[in-house]
Protein backbone atom coordinates (compact mmCIF):
# COMPACT_ATOMS: atom_id res chain seq x y z
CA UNK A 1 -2.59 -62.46 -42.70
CA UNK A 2 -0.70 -59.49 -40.61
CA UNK A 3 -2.37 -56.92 -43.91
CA UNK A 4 -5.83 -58.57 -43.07
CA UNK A 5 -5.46 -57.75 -39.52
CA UNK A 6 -4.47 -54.37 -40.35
CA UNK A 7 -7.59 -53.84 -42.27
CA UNK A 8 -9.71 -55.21 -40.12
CA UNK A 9 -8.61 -52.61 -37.34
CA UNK A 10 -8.49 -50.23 -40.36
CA UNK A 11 -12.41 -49.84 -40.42
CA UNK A 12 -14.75 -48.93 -38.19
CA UNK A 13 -18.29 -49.17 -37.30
CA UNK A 14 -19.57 -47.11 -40.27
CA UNK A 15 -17.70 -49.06 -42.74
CA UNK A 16 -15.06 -45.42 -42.53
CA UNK A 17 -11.54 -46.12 -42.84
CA UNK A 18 -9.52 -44.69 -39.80
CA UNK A 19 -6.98 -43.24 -42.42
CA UNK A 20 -9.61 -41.44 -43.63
CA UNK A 21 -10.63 -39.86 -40.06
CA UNK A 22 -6.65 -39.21 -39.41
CA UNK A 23 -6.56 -37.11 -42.77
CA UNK A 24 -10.15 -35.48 -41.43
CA UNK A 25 -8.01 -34.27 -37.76
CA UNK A 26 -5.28 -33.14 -39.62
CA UNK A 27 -7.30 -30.64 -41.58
CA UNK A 28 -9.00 -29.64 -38.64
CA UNK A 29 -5.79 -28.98 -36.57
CA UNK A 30 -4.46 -26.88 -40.03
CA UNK A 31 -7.74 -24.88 -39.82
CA UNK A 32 -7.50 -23.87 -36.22
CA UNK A 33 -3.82 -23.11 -36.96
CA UNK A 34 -5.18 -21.11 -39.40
CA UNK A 35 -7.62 -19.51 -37.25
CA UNK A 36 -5.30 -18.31 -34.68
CA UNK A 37 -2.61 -17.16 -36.88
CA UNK A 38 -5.27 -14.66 -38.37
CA UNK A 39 -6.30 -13.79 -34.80
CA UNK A 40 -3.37 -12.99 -33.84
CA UNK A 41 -2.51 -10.94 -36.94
CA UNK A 42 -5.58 -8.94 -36.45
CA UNK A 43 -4.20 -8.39 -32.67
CA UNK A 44 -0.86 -7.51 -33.35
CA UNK A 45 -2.35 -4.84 -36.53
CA UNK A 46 -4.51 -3.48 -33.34
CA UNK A 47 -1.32 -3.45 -31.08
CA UNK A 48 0.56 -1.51 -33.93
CA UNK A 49 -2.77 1.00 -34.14
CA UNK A 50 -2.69 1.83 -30.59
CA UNK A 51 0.73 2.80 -30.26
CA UNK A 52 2.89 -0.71 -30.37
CA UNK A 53 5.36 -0.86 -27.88
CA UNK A 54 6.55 2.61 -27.86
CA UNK A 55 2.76 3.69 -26.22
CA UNK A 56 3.94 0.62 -24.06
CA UNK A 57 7.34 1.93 -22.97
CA UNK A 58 5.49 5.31 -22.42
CA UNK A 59 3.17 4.17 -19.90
CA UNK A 60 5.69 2.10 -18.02
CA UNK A 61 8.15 5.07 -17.38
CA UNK A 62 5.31 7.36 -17.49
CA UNK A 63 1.99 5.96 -16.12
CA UNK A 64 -0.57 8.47 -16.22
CA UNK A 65 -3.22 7.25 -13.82
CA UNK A 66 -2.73 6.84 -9.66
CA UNK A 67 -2.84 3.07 -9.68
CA UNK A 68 -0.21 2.26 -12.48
CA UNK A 69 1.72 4.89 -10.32
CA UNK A 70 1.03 3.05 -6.89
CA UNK A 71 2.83 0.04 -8.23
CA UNK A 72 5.68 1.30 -9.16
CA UNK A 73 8.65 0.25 -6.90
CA UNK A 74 10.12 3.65 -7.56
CA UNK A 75 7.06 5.39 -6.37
CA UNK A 76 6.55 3.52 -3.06
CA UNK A 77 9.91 4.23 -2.37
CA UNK A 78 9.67 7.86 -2.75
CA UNK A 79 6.60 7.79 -0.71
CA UNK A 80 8.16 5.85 2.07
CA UNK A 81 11.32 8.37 2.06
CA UNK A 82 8.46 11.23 1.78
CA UNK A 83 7.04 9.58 4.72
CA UNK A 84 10.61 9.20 6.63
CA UNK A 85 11.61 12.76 6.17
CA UNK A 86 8.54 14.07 7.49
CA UNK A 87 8.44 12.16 10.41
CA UNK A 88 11.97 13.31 11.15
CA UNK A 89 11.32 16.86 10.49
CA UNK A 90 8.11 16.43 13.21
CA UNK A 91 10.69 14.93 15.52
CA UNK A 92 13.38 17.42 15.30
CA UNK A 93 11.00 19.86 15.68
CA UNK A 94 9.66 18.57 18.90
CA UNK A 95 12.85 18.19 19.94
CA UNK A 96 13.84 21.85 19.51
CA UNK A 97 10.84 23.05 21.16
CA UNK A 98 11.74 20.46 24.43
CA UNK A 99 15.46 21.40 24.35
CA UNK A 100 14.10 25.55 24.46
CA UNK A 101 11.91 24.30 27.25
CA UNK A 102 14.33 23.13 28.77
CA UNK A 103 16.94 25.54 28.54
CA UNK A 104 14.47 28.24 29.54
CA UNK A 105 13.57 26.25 32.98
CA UNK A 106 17.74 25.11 33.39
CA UNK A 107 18.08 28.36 35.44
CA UNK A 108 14.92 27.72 37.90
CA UNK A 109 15.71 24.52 38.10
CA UNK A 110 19.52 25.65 39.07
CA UNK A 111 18.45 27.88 42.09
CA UNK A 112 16.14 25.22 43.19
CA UNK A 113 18.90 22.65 43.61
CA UNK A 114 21.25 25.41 45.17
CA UNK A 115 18.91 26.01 48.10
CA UNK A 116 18.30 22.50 48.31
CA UNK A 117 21.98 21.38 48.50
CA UNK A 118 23.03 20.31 51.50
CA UNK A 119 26.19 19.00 52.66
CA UNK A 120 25.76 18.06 56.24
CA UNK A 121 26.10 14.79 55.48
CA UNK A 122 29.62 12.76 54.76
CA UNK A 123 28.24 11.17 51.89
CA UNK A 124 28.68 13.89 48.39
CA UNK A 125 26.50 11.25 46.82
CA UNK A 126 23.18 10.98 48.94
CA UNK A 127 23.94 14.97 49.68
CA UNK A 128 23.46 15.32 46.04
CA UNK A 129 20.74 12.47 44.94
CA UNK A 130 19.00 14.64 48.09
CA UNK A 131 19.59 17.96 46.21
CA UNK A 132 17.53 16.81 43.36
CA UNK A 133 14.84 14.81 44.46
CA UNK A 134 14.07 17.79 46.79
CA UNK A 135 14.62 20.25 43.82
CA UNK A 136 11.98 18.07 42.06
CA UNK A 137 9.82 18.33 44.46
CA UNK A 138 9.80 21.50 44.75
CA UNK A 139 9.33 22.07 40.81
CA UNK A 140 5.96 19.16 41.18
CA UNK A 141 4.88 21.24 43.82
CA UNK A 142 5.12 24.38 42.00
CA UNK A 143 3.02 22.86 38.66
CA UNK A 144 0.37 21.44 40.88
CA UNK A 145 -0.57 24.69 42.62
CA UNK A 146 -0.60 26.26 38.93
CA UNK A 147 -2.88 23.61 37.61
CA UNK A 148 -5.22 23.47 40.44
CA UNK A 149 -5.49 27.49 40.34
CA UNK A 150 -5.96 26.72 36.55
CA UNK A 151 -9.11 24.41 37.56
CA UNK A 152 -10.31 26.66 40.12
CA UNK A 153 -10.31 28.98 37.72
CA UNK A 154 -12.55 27.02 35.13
CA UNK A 155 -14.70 25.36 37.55
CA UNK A 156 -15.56 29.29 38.65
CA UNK A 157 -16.27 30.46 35.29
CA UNK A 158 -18.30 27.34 34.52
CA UNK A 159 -20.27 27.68 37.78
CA UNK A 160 -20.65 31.03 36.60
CA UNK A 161 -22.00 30.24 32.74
CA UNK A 162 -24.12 27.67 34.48
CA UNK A 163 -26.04 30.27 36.89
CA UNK A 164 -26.20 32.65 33.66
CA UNK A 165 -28.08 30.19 31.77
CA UNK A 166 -30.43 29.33 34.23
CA UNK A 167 -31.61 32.99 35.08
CA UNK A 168 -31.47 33.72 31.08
CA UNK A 169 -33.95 30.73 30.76
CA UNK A 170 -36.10 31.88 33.50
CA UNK A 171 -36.48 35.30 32.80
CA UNK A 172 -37.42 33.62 28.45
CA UNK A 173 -39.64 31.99 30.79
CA UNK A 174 -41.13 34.93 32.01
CA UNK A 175 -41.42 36.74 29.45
CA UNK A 176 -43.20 34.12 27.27
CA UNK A 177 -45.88 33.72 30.19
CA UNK A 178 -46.55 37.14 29.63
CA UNK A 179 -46.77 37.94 26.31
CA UNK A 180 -49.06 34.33 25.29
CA UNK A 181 -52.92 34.34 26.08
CA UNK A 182 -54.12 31.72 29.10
């Protein structure tokens, strides 16, 4: 009874016995197997033609074009210490130059403070916070009458160009009036 049963489920609609399909899948399964063993012998022969994994090694340590380059850890960090020491060179730089600045205005500065110093007072510390606000002053003082000369200066010059340009164009204007038939 249980091998009738069996055979019953054993056939399907077409009268095709499911062993028979199972065999068929099998086959199938072994030809794709097949399929993509060849493929991937044909891609591995094309690997080998192209170089194999020493061309591989070559353009890991060596790339050759910007972008392999760009992500390379070694590379950005380069760049980024590239970057560091030029920013520090532009600072150290500026710094020189302010420190020269500096040292070149220290004795200015130094007579402005001594003519400024004071010591009517009790109090060394207000005589001397005095000293130097009054000393800055002074040197404020001093700047703004150089820049305002300084736009004086370049207000006259443009006021000047201005007028120039207007009697150039008149007299073009003239001159064309002249020379053109009414």
């Amino acid at each position: 009874m249980l091998k009738m049963k069996v055979e019953e489920l054993g056939s399907d609609v077409g009268g095709n016995d499911v062993a028979s399909t199972t065999g068929d899948a099998v086959v199938d399964k072994e030809e794709k197997n097949q399929r993509r063993l060849v493929r991937l012998d044909q891609e591995l022969i094309e690997f080998e033609e192209r170089g194999g994994f020493s061309q591989v090694l070559k353009d890991i340590f060596n790339p050759s074009d910007q972008s392999s380059m760009e992500l390379d850890s070694v590379f950005q960090l380069k760049q980024l210490c590239k970057a560091y020491y030029q920013k520090k060179d532009q600072l150290s730089k500026g710094l020189v130059q302010c420190l020269d600045a500096l040292a070149n205005e220290r004795p200015q500065t130094i007579k402005m403070k001594r003519k400024h110093f004071d010591t009517s007072s009790n109090n060394l510390f207000t005589d001397i916070e005095y000293m130097r606000i009054n000393a800055e002053r002074e040197r404020i003082k001093k700047y703004q009458d150089i820049t305002k000369g300084a736009a004086y200066t370049y207000y006259k010059i443009l006021k000047r160009l201005t007028e120039e340009k207007a009697r150039f164009l008149k007299e073009n204007n003239t001159l064309t009036a002249k020379t053109t038939d009414p």
